[in-house]
PDB file of N, CA and C in Angstrom:
ATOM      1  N   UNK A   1      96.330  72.467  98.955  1.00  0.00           N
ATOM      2  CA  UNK A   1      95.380  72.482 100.048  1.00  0.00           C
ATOM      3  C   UNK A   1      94.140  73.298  99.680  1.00  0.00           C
ATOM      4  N   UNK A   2      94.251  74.202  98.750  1.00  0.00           N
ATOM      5  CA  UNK A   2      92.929  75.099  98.522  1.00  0.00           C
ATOM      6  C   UNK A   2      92.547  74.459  97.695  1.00  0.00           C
ATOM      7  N   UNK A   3      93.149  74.164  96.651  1.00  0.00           N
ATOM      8  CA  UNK A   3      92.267  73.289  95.315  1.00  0.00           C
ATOM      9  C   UNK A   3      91.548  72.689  96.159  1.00  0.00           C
ATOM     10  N   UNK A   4      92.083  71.739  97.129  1.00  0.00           N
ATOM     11  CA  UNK A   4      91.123  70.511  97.841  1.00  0.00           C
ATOM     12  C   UNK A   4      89.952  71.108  98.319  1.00  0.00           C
ATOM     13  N   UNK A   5      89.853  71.856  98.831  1.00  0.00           N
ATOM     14  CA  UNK A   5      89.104  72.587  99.350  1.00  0.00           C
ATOM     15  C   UNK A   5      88.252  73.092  98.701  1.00  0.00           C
ATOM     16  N   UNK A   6      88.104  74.280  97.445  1.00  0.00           N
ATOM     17  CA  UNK A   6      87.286  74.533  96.542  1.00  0.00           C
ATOM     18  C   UNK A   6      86.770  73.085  96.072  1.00  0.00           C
ATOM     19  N   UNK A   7      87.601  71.974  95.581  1.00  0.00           N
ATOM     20  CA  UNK A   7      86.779  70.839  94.854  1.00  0.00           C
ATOM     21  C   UNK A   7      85.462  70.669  96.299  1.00  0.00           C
ATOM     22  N   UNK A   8      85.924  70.728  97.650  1.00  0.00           N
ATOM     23  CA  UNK A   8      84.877  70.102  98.586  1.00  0.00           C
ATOM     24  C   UNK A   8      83.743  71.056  98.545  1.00  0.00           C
ATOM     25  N   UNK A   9      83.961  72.132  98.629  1.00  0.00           N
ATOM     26  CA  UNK A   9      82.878  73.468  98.678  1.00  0.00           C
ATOM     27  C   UNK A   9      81.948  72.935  97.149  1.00  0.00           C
ATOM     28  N   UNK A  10      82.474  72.490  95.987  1.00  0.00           N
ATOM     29  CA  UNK A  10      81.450  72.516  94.230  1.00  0.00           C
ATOM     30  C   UNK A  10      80.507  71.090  94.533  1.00  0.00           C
ATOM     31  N   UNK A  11      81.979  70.233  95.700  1.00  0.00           N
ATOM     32  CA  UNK A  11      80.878  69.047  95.789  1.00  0.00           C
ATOM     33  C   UNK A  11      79.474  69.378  96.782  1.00  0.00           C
ATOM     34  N   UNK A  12      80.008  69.756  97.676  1.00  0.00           N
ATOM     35  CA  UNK A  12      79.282  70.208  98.931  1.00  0.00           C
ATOM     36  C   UNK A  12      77.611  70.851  97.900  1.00  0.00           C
ATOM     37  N   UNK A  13      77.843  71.569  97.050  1.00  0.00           N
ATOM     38  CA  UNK A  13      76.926  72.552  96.179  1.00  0.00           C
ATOM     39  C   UNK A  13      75.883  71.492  95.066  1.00  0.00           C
ATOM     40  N   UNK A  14      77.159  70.582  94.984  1.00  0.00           N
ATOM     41  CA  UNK A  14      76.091  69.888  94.308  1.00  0.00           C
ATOM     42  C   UNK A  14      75.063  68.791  94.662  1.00  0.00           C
ATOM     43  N   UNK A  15      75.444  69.038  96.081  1.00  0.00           N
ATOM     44  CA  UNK A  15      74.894  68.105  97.007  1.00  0.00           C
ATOM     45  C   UNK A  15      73.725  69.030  97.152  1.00  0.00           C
ATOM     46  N   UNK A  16      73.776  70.579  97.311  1.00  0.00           N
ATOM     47  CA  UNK A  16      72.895  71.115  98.081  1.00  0.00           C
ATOM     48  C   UNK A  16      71.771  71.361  96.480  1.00  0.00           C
ATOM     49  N   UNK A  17      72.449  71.209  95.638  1.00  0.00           N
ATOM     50  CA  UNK A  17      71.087  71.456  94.787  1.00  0.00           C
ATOM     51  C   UNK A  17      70.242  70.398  94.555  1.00  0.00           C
ATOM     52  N   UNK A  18      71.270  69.289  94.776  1.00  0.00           N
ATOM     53  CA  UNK A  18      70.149  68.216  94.946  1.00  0.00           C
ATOM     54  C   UNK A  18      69.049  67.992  95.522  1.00  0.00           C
ATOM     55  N   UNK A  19      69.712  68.123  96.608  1.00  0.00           N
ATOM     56  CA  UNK A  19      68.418  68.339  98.121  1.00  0.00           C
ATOM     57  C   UNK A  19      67.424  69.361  97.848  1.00  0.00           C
ATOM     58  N   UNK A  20      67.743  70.102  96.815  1.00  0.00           N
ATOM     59  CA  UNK A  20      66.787  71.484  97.044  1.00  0.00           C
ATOM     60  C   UNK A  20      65.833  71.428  95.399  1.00  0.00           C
ATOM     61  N   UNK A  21      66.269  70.398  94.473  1.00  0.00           N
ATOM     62  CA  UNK A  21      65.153  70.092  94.217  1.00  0.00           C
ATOM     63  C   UNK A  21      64.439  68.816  94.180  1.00  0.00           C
ATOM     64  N   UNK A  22      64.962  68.108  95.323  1.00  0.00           N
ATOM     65  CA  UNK A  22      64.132  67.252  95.516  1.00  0.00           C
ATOM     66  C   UNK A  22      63.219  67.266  96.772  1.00  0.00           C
ATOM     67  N   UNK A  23      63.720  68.181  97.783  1.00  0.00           N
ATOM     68  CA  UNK A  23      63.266  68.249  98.831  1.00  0.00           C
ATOM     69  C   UNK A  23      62.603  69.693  98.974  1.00  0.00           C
ATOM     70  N   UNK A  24      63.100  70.817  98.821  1.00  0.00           N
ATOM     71  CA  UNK A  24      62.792  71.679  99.301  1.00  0.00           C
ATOM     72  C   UNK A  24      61.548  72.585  98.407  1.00  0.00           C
ATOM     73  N   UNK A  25      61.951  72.526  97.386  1.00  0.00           N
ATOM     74  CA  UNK A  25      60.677  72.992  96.450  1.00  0.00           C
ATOM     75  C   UNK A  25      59.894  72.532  95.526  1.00  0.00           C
ATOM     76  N   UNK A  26      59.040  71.809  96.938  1.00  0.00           N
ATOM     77  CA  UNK A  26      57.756  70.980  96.477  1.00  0.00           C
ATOM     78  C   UNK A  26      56.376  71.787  97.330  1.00  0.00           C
ATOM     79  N   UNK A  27      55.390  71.670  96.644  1.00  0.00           N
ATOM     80  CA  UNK A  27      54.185  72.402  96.959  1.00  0.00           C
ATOM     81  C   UNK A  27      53.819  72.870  98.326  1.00  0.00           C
ATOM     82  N   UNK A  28      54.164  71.332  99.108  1.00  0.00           N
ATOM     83  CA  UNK A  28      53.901  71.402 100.825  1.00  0.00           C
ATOM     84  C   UNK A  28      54.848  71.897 101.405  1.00  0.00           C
ATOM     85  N   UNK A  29      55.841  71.888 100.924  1.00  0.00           N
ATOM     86  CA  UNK A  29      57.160  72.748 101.420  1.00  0.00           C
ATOM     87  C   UNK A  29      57.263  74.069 101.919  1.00  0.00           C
ATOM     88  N   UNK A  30      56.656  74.774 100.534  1.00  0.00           N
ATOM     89  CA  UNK A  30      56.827  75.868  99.952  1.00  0.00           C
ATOM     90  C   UNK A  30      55.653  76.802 100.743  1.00  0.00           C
ATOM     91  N   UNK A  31      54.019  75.627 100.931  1.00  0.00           N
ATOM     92  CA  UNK A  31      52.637  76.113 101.502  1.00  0.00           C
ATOM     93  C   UNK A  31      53.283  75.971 102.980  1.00  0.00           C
ATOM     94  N   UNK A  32      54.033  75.643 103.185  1.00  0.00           N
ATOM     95  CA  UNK A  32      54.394  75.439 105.051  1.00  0.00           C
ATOM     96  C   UNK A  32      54.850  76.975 105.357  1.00  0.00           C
ATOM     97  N   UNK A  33      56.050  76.810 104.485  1.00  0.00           N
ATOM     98  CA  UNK A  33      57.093  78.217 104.542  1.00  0.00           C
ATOM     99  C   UNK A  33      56.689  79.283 104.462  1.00  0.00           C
ATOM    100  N   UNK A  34      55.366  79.187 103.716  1.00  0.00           N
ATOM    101  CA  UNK A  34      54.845  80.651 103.531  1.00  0.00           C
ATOM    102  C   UNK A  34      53.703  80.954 104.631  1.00  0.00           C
ATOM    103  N   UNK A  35      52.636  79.876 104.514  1.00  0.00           N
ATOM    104  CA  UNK A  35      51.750  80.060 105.693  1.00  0.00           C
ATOM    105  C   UNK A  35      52.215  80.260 107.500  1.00  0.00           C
ATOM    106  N   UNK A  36      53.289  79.326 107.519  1.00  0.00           N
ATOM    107  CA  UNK A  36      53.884  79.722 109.310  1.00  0.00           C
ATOM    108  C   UNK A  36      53.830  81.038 109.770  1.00  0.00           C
ATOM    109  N   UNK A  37      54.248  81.442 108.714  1.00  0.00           N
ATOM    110  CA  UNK A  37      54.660  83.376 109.790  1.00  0.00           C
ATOM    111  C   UNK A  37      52.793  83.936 109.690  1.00  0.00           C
ATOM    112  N   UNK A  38      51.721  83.532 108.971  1.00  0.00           N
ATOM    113  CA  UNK A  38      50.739  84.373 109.198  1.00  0.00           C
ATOM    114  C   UNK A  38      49.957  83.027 110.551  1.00  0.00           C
ATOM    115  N   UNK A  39      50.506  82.070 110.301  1.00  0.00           N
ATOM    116  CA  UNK A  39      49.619  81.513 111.419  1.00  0.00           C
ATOM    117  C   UNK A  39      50.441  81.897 113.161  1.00  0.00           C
ATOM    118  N   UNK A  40      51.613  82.111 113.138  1.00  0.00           N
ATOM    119  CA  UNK A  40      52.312  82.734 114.194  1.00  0.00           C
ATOM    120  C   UNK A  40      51.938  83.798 114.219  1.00  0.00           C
ATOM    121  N   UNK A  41      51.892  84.469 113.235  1.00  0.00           N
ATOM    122  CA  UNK A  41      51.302  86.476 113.473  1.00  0.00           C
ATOM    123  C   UNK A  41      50.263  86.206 114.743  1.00  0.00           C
ATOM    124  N   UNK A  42      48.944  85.032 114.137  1.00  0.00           N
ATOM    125  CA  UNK A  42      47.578  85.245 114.507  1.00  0.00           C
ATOM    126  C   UNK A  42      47.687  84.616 115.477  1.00  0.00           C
ATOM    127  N   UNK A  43      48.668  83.639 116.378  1.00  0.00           N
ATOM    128  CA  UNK A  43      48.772  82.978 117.509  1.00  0.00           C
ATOM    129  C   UNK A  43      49.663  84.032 118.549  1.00  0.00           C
ATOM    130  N   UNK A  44      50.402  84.884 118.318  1.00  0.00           N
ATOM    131  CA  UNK A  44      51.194  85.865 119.229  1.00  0.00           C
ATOM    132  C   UNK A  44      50.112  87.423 119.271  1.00  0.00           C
ATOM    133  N   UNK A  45      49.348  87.725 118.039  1.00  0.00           N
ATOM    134  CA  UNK A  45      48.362  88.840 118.226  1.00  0.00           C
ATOM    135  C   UNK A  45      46.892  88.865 118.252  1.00  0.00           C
ATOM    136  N   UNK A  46      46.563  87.213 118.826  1.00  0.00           N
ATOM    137  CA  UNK A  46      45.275  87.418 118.975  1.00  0.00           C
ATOM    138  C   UNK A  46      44.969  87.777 120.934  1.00  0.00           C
ATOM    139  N   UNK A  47      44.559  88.936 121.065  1.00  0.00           N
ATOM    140  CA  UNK A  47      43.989  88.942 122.256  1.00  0.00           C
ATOM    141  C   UNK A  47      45.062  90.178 122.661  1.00  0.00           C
ATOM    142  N   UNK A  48      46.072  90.489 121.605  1.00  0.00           N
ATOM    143  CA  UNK A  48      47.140  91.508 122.232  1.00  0.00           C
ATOM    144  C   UNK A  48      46.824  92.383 121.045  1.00  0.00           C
ATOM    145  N   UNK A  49      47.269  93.563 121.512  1.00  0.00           N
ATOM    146  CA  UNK A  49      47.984  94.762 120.366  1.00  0.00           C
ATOM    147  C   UNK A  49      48.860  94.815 119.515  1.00  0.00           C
ATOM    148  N   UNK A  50      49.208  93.943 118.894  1.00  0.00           N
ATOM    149  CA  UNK A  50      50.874  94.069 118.168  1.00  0.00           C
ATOM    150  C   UNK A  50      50.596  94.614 116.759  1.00  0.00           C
ATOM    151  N   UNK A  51      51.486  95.106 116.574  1.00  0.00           N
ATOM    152  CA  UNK A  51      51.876  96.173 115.355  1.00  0.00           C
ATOM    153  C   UNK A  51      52.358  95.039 113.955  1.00  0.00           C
ATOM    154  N   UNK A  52      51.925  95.037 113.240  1.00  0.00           N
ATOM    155  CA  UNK A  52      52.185  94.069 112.376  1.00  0.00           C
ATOM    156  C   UNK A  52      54.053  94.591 111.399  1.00  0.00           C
ATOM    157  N   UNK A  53      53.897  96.053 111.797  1.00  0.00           N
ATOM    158  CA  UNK A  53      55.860  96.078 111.540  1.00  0.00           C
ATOM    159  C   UNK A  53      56.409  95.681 112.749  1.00  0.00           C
ATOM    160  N   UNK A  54      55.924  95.726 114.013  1.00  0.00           N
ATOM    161  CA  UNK A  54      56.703  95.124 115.001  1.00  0.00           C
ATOM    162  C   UNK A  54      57.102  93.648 114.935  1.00  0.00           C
ATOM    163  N   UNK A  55      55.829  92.869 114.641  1.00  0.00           N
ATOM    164  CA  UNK A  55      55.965  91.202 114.643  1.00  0.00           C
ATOM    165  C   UNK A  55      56.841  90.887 113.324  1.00  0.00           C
ATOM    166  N   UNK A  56      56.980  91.895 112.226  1.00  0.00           N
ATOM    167  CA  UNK A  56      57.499  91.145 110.811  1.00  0.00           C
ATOM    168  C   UNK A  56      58.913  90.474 111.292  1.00  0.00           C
ATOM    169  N   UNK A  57      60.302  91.266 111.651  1.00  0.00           N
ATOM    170  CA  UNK A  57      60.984  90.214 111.894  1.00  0.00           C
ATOM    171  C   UNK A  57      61.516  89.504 112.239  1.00  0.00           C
ATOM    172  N   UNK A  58      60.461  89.208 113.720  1.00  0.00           N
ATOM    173  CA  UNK A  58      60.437  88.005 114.391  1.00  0.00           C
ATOM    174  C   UNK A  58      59.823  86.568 113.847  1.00  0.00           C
ATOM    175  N   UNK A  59      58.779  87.157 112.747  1.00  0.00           N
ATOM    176  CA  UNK A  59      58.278  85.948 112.040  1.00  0.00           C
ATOM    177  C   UNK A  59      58.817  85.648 111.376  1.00  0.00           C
ATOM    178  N   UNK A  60      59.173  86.158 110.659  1.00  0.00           N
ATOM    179  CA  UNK A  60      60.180  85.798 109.255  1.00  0.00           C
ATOM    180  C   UNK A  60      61.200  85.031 110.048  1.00  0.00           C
ATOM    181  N   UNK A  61      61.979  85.472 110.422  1.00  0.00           N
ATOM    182  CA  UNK A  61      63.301  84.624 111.995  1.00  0.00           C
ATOM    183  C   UNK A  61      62.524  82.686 111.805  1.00  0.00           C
ATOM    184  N   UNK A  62      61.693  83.265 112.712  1.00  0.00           N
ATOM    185  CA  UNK A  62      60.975  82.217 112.857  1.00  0.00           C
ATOM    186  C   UNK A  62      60.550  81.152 112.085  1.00  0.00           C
ATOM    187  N   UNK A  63      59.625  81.636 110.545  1.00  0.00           N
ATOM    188  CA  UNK A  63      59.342  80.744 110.223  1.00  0.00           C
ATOM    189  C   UNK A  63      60.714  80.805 108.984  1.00  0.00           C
ATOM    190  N   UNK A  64      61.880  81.149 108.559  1.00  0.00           N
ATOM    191  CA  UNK A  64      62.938  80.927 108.231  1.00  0.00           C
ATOM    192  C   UNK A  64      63.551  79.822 108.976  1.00  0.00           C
ATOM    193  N   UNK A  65      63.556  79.670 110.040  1.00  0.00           N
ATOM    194  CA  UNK A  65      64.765  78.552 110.754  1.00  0.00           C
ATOM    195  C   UNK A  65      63.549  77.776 110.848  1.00  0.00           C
ATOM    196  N   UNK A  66      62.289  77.137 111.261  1.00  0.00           N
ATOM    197  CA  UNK A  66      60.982  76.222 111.125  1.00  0.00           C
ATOM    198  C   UNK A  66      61.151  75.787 109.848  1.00  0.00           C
ATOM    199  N   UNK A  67      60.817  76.455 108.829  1.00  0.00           N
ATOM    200  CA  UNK A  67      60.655  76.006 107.663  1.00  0.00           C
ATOM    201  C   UNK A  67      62.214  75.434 107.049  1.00  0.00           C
ATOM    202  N   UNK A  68      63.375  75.913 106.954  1.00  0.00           N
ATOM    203  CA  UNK A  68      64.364  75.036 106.756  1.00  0.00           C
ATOM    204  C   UNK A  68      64.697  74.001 107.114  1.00  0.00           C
ATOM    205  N   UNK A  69      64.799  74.315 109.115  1.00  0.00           N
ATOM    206  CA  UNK A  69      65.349  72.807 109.740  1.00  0.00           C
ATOM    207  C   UNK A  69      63.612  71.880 109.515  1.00  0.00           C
ATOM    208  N   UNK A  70      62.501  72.344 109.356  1.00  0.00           N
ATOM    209  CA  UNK A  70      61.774  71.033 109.357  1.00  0.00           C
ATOM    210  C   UNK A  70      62.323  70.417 108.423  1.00  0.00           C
ATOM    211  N   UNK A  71      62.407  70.642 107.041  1.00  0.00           N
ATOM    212  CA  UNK A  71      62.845  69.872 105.706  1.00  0.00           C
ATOM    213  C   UNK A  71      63.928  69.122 105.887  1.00  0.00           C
ATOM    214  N   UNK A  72      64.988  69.796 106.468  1.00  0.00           N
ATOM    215  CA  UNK A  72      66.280  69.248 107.193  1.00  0.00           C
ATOM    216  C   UNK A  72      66.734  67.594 107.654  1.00  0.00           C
ATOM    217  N   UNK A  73      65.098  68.206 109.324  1.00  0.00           N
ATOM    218  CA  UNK A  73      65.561  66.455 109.526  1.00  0.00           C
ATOM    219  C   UNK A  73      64.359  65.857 108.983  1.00  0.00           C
ATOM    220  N   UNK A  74      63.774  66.055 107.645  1.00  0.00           N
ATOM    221  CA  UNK A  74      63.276  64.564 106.582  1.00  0.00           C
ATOM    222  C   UNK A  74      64.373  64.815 105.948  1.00  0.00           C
ATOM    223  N   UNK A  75      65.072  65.178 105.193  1.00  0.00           N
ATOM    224  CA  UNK A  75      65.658  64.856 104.110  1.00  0.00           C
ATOM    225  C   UNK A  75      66.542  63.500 104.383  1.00  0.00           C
ATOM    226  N   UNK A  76      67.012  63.360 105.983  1.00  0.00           N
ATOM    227  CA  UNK A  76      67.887  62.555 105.867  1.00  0.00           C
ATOM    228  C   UNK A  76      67.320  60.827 106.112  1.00  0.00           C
ATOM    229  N   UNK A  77      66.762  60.837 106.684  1.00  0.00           N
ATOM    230  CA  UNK A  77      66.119  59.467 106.906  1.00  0.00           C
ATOM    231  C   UNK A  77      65.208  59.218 105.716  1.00  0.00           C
ATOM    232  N   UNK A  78      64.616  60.294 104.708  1.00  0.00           N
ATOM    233  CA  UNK A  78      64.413  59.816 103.165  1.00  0.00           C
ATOM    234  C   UNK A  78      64.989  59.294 102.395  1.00  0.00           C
ATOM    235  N   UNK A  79      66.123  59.789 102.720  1.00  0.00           N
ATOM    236  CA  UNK A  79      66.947  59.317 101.791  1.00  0.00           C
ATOM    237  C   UNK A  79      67.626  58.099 102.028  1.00  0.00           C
ATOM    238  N   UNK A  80      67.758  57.758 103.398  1.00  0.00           N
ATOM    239  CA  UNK A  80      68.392  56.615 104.394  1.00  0.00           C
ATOM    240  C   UNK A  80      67.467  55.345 103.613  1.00  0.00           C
ATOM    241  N   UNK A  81      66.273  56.098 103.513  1.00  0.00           N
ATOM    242  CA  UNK A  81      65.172  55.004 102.989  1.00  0.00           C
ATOM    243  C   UNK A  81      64.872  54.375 101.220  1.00  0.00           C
ATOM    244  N   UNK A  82      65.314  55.412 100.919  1.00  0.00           N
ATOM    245  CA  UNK A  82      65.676  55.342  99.452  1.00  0.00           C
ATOM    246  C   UNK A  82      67.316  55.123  99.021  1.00  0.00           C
ATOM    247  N   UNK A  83      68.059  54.899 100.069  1.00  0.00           N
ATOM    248  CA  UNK A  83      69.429  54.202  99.722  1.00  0.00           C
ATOM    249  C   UNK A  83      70.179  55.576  99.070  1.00  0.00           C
ATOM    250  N   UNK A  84      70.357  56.496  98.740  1.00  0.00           N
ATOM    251  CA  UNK A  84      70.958  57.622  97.738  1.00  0.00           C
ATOM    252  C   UNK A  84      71.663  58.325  98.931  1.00  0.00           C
ATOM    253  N   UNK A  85      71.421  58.148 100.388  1.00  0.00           N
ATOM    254  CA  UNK A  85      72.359  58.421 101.406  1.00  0.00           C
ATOM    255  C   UNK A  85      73.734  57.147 101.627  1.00  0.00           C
ATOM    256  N   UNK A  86      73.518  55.892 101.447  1.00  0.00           N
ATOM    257  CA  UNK A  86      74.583  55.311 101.188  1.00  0.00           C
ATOM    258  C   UNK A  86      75.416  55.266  99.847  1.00  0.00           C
ATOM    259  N   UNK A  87      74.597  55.788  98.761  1.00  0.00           N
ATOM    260  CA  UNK A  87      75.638  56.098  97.620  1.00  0.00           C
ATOM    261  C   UNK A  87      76.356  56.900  98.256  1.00  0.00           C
ATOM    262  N   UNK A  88      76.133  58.310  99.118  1.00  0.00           N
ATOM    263  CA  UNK A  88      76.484  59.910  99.204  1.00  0.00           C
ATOM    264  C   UNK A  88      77.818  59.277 100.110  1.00  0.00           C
ATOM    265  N   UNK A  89      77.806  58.003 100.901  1.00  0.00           N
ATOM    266  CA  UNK A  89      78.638  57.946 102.004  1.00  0.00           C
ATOM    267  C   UNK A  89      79.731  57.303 101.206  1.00  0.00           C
ATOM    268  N   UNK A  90      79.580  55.997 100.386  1.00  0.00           N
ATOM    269  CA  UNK A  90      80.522  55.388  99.479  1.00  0.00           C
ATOM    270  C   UNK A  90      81.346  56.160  98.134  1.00  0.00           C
ATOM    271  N   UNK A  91      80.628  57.382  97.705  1.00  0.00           N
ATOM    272  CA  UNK A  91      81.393  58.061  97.223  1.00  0.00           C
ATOM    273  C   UNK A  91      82.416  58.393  97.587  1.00  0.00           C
ATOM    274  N   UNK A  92      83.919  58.927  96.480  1.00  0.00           N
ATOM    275  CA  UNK A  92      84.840  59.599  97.250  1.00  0.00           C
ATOM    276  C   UNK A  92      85.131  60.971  97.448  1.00  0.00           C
ATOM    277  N   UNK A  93      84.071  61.299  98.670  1.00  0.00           N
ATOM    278  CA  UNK A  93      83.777  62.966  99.477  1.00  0.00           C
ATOM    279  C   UNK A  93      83.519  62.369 100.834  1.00  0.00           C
ATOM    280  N   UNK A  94      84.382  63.348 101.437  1.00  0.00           N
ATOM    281  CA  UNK A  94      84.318  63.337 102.987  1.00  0.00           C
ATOM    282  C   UNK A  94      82.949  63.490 103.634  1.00  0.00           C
ATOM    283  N   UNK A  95      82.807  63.310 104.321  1.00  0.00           N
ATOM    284  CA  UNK A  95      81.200  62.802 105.815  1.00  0.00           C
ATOM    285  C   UNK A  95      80.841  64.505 105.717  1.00  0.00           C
ATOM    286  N   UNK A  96      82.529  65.476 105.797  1.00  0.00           N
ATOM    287  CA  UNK A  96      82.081  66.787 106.116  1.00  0.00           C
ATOM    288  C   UNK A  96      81.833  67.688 105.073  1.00  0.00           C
ATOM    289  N   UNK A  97      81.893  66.899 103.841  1.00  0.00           N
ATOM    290  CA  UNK A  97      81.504  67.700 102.881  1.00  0.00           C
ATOM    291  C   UNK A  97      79.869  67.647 102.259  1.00  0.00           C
ATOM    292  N   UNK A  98      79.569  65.976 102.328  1.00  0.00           N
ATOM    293  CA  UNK A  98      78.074  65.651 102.828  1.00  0.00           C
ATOM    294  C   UNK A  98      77.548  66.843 103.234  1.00  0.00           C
ATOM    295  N   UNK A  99      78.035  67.143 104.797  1.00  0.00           N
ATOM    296  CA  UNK A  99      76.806  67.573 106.217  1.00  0.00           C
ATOM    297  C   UNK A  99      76.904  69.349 105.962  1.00  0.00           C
ATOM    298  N   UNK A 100      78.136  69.789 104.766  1.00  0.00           N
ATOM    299  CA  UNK A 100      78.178  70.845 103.841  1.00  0.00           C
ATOM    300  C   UNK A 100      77.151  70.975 103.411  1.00  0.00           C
ATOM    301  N   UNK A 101      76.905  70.029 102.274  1.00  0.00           N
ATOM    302  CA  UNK A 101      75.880  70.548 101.113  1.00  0.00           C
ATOM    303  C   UNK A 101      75.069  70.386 101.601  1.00  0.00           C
ATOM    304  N   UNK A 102      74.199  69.497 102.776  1.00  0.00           N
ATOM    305  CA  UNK A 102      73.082  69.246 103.017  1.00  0.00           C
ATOM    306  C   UNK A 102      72.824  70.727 104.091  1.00  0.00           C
ATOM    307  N   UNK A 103      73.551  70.756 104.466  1.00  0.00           N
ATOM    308  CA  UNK A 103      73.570  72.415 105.508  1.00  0.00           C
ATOM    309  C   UNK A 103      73.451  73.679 104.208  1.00  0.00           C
ATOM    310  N   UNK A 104      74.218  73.714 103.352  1.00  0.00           N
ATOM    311  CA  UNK A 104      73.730  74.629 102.309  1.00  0.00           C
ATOM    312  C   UNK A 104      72.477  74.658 101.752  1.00  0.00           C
ATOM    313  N   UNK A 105      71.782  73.375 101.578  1.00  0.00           N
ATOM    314  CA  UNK A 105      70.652  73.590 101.009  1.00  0.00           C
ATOM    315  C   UNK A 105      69.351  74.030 101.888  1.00  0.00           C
ATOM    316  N   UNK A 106      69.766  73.509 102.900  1.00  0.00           N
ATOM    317  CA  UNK A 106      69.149  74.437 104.557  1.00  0.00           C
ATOM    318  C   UNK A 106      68.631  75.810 104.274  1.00  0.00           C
ATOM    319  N   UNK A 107      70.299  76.295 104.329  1.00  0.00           N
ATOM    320  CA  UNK A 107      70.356  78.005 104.782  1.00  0.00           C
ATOM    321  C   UNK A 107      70.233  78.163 103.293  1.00  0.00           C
ATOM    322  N   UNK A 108      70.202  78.346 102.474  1.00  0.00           N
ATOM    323  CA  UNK A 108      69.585  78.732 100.700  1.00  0.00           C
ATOM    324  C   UNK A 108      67.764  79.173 101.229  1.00  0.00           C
ATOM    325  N   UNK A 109      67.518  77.353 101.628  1.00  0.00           N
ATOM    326  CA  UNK A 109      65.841  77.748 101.405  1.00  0.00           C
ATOM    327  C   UNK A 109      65.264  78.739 102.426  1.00  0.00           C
ATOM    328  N   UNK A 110      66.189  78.707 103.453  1.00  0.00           N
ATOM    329  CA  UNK A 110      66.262  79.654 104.107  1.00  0.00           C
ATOM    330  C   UNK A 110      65.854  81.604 104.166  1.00  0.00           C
ATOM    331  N   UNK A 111      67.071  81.515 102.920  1.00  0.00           N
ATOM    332  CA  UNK A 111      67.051  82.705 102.808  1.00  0.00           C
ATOM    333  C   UNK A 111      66.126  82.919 101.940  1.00  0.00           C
ATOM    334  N   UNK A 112      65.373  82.323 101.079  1.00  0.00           N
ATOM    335  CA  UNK A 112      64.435  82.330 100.078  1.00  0.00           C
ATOM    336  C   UNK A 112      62.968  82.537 101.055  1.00  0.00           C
ATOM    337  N   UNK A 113      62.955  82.101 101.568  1.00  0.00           N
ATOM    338  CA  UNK A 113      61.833  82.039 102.493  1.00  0.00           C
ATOM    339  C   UNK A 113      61.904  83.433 103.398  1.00  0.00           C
ATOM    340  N   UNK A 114      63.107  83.461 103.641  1.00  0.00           N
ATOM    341  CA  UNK A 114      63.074  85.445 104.425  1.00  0.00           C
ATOM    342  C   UNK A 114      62.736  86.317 103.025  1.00  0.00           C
ATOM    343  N   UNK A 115      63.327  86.347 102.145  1.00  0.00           N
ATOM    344  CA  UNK A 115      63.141  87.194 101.237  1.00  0.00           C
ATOM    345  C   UNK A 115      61.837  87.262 100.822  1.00  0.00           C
ATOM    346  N   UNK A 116      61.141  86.315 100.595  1.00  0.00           N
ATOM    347  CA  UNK A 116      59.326  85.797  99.830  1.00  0.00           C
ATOM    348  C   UNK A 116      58.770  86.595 101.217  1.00  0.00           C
ATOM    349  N   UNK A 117      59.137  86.498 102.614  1.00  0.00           N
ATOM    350  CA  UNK A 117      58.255  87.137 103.545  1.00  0.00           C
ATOM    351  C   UNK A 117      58.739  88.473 104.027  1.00  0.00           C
ATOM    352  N   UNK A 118      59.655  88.670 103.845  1.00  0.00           N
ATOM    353  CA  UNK A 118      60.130  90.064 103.835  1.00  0.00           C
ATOM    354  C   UNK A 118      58.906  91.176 103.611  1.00  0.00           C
ATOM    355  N   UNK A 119      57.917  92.004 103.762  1.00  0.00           N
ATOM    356  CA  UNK A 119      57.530  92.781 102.735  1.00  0.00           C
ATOM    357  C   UNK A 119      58.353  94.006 102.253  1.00  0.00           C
ATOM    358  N   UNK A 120      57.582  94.708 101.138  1.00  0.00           N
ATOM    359  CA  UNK A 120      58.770  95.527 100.736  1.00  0.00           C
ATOM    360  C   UNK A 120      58.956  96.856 101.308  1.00  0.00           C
ATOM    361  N   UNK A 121      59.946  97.891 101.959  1.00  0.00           N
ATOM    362  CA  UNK A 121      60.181  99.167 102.780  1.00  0.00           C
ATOM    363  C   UNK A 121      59.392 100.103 101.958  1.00  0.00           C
TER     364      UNK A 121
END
């Protein structure tokens, strides 16, 4: 039962690196992920007082879950369109090991994107 399991987690991974370089780190991707949190800074502190350590990590929050789930829901109807989502289904790996890797490659770019906006203490 665990073997099965580890094999679903390496497939799940290799699903998610797929997605992540085909989808996630490309130029517009990457210019989205980074620009959101200063164009949110300047849409929540124009006309107010805010402390720019106060707003950091609410933006980051922010444009972390924006910038992942946008990529998210294209990846799948891209691929719907380019057919490489019905290879992913006719293979032999479960639906839930799919909605695994494609969820891993999510929360990865995710965290890449908190870390790049993080600044440093």
């Amino acid at each position: 039962m665990a073997k099965a399991w580890i094999e679903d987690v390496k497939r799940a991974v290799y699903i998610a690196e797929k997605d992540v370089k085909i989808y996630f780190f490309k130029g517009p991707n990457l210019t989205f992920g980074l620009l959101l949190p200063v164009v949110l800074y300047l849409v929540f502190s124009i006309g107010r007082t805010v402390e720019l350590a106060f707003a950091i990590p609410g933006l980051v929050a922010m444009a972390a879950f924006f910038g992942a789930g946008a990529i998210q829901a294209i990846s799948l109807p891209l691929e719907r369109r380019t057919g490489t989502f019905n290879s992913l289904l006719t293979s032999p790996i479960s639906f839930f090991t799919i909605i695994l890797g494609k969820t891993l490659a999510g929360f990865f770019f995710g965290i890449v994107l908190s870390l790049s906006l993080t600044p440093p203490s």
